[in-house]
N, C-alpha and C. Protein backbone atom coordinates (compact mmCIF):
# COMPACT_ATOMS: atom_id res chain seq x y z
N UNK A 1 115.28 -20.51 7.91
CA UNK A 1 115.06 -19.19 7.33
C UNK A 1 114.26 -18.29 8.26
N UNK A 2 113.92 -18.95 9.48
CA UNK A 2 113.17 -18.30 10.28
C UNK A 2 111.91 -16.69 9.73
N UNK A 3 111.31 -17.75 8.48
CA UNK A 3 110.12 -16.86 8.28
C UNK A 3 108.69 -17.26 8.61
N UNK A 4 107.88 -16.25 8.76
CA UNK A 4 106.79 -16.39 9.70
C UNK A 4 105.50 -16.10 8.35
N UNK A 5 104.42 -17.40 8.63
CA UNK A 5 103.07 -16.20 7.50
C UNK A 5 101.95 -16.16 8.47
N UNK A 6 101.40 -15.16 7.96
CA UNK A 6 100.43 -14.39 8.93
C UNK A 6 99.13 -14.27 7.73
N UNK A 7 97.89 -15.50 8.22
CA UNK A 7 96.95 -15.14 7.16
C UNK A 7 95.47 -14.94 8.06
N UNK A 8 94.89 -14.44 7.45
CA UNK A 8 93.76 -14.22 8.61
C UNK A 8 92.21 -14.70 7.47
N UNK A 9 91.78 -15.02 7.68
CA UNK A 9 90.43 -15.48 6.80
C UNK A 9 89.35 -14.18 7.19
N UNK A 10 89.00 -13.57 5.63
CA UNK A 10 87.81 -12.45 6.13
C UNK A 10 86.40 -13.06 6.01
N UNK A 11 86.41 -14.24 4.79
CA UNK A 11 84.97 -14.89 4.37
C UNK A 11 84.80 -15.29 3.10
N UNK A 12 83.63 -16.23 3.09
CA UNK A 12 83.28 -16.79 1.89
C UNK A 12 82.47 -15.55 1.20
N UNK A 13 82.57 -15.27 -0.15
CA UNK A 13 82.08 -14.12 -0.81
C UNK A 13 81.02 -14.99 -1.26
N UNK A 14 81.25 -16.10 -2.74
CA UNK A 14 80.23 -16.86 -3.10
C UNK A 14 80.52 -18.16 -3.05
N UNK A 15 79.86 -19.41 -3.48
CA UNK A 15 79.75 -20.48 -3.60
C UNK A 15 79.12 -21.13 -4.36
N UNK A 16 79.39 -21.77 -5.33
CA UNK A 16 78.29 -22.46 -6.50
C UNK A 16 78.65 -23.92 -6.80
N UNK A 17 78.10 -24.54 -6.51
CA UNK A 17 77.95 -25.92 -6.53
C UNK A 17 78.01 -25.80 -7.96
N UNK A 18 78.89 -26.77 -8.70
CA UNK A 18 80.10 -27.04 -10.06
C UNK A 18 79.44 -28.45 -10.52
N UNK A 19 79.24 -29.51 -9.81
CA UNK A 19 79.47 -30.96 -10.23
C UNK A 19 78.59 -31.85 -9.13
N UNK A 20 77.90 -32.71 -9.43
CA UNK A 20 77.80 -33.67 -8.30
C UNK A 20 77.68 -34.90 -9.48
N UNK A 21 77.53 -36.16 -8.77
CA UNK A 21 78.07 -37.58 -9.03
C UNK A 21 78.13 -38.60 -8.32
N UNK A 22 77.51 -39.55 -9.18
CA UNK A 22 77.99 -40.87 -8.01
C UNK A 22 79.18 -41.96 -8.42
N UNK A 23 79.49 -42.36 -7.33
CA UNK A 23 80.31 -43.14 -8.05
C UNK A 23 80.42 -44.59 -7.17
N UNK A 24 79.28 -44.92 -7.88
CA UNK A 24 79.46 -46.56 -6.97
C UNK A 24 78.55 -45.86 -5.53
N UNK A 25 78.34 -46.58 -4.88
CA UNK A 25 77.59 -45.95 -3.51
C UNK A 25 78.34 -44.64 -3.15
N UNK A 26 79.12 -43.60 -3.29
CA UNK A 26 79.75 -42.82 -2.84
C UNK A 26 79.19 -41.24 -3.61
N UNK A 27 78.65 -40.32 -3.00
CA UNK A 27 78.35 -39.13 -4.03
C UNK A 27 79.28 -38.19 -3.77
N UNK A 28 79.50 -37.78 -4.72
CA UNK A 28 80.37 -36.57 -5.31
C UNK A 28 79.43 -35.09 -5.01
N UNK A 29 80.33 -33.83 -4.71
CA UNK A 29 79.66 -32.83 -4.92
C UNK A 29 80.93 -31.71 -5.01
N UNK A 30 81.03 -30.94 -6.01
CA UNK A 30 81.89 -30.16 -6.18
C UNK A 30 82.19 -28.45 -6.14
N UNK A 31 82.14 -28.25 -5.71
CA UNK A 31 81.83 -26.54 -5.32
C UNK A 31 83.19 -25.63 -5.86
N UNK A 32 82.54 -24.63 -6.17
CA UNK A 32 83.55 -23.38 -6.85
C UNK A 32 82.98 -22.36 -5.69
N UNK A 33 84.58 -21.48 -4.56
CA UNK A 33 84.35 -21.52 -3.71
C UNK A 33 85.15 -20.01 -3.73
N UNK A 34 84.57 -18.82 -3.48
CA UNK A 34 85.26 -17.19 -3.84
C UNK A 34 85.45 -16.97 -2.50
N UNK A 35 86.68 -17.06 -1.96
CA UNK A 35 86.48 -16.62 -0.30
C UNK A 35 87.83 -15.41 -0.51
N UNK A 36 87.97 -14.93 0.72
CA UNK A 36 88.83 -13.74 0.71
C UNK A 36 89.82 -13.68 2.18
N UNK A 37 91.00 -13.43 1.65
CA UNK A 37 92.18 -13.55 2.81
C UNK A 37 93.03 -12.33 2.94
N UNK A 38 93.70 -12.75 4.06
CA UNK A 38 94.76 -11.72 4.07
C UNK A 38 95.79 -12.45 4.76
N UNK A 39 97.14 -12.29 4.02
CA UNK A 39 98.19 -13.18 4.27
C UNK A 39 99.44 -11.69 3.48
N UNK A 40 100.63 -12.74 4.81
CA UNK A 40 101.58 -11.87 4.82
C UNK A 40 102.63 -12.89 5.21
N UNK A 41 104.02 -12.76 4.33
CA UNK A 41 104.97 -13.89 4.83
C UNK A 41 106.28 -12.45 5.22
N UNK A 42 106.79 -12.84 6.60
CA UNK A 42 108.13 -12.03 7.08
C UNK A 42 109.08 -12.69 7.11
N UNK A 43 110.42 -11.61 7.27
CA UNK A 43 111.61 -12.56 7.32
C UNK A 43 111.47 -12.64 9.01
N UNK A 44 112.66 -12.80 9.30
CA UNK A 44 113.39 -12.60 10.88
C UNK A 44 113.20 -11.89 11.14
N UNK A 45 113.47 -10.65 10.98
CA UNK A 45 113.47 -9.19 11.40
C UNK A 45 112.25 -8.46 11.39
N UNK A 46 111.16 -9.09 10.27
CA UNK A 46 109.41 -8.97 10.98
C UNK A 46 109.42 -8.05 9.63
N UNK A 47 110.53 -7.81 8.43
CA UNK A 47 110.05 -7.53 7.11
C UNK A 47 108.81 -8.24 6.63
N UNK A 48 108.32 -7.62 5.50
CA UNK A 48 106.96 -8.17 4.37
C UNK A 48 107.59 -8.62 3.53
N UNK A 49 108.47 -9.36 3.23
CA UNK A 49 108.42 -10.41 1.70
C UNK A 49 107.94 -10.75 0.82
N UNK A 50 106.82 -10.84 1.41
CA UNK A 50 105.56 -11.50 0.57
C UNK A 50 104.14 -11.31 1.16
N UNK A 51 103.34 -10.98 0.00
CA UNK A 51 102.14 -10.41 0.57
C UNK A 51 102.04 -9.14 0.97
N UNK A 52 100.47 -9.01 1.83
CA UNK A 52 100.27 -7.31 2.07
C UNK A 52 99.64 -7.47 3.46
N UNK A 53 99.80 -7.50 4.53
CA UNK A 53 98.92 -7.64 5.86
C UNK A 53 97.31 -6.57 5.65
N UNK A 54 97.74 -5.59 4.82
CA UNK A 54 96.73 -4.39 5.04
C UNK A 54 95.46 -4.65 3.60
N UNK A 55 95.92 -5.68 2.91
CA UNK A 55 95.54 -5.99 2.03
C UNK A 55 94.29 -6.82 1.98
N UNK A 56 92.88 -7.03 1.51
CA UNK A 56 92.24 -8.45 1.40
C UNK A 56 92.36 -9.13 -0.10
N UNK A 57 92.56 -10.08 0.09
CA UNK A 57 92.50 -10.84 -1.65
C UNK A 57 91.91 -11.51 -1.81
N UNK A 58 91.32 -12.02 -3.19
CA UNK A 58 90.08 -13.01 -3.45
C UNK A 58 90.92 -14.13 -3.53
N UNK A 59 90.40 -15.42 -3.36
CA UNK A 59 91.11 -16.50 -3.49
C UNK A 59 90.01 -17.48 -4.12
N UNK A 60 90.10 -18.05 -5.14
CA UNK A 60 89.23 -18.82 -5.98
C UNK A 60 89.84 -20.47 -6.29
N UNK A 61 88.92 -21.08 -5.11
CA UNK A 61 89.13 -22.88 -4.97
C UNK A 61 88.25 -23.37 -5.57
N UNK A 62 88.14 -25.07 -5.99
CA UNK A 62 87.33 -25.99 -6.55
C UNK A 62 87.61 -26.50 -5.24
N UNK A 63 86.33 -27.14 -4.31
CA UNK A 63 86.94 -28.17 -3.53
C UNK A 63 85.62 -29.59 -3.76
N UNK A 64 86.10 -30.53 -3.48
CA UNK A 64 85.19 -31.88 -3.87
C UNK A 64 84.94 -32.62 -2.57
N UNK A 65 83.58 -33.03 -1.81
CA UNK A 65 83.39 -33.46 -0.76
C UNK A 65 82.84 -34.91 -1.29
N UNK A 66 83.11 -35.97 -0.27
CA UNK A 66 82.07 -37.25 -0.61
C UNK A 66 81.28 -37.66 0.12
N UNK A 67 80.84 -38.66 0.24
CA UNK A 67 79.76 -39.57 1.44
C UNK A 67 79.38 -40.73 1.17
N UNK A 68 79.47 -41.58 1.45
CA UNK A 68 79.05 -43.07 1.23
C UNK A 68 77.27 -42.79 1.77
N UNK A 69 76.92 -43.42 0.78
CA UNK A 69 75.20 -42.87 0.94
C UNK A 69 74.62 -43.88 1.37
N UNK A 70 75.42 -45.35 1.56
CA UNK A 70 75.28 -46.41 2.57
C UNK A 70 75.22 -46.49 4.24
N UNK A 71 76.46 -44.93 4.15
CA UNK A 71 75.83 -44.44 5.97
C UNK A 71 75.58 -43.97 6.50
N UNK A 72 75.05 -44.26 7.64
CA UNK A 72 74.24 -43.33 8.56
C UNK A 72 74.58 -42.23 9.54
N UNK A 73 76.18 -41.92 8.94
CA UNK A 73 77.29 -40.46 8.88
C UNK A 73 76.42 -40.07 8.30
N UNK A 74 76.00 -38.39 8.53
CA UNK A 74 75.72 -37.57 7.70
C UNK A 74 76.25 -36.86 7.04
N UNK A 75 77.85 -36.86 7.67
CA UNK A 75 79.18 -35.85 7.79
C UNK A 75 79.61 -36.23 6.00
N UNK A 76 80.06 -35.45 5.41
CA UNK A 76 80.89 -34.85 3.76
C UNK A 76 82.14 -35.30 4.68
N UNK A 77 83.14 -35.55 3.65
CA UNK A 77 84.24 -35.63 3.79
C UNK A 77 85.24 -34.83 2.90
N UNK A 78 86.35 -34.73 2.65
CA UNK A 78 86.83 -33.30 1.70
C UNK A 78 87.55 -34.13 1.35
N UNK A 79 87.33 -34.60 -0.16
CA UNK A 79 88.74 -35.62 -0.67
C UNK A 79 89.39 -34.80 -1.64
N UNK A 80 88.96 -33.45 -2.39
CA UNK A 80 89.84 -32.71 -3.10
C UNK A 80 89.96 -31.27 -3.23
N UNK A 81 91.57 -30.74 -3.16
CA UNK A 81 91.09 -29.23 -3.54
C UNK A 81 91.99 -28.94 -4.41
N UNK A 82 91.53 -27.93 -5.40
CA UNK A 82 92.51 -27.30 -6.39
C UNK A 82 92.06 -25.42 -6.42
N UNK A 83 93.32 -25.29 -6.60
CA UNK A 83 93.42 -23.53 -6.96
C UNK A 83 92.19 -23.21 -8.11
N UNK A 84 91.66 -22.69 -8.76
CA UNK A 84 90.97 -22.07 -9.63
C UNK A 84 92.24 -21.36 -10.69
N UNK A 85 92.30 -21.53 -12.26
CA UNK A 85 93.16 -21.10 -12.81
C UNK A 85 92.64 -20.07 -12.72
């Protein structure tokens, strides 16, 4: 179909930590996450199909990080994301 998307990231607006948890040595932490984009899908011919290039939009994620609190990683890991209804 030779279509192209074009999204550009402007920024995180807010962030609010939702959930944390353990589960077994492993902690949970869950964040509700307001960031803002701009995305544009073309055909072939470099039409807009979809989306607005000139546009920014809010985009509202849940995402869930973990960590084994057994190691001496300090590093989160990202085991989930969902859209925000």
């Amino acid at each position: 179909r030779s279509e192209k998307v074009q999204s550009s990231f402007v920024g995180i607006r807010k962030n609010d930590l939702t959930g944390a948890e353990m589960k077994g040595t492993e902690a949970h932490v869950t964040l509700r996450i307001v960031s803002e984009l701009i995305s544009a899908t073309r055909d072939a011919a470099g039409t807009v199909i979809d989306g607005d290039p000139d546009t920014v939009a809010e985009v509202k994620d849940v995402w869930t990080f973990a960590r084994d609190t057994r190691s001496r990683d300090p590093n989160w890991r990202l085991v989930a994301t969902e859209a925000e209804d």
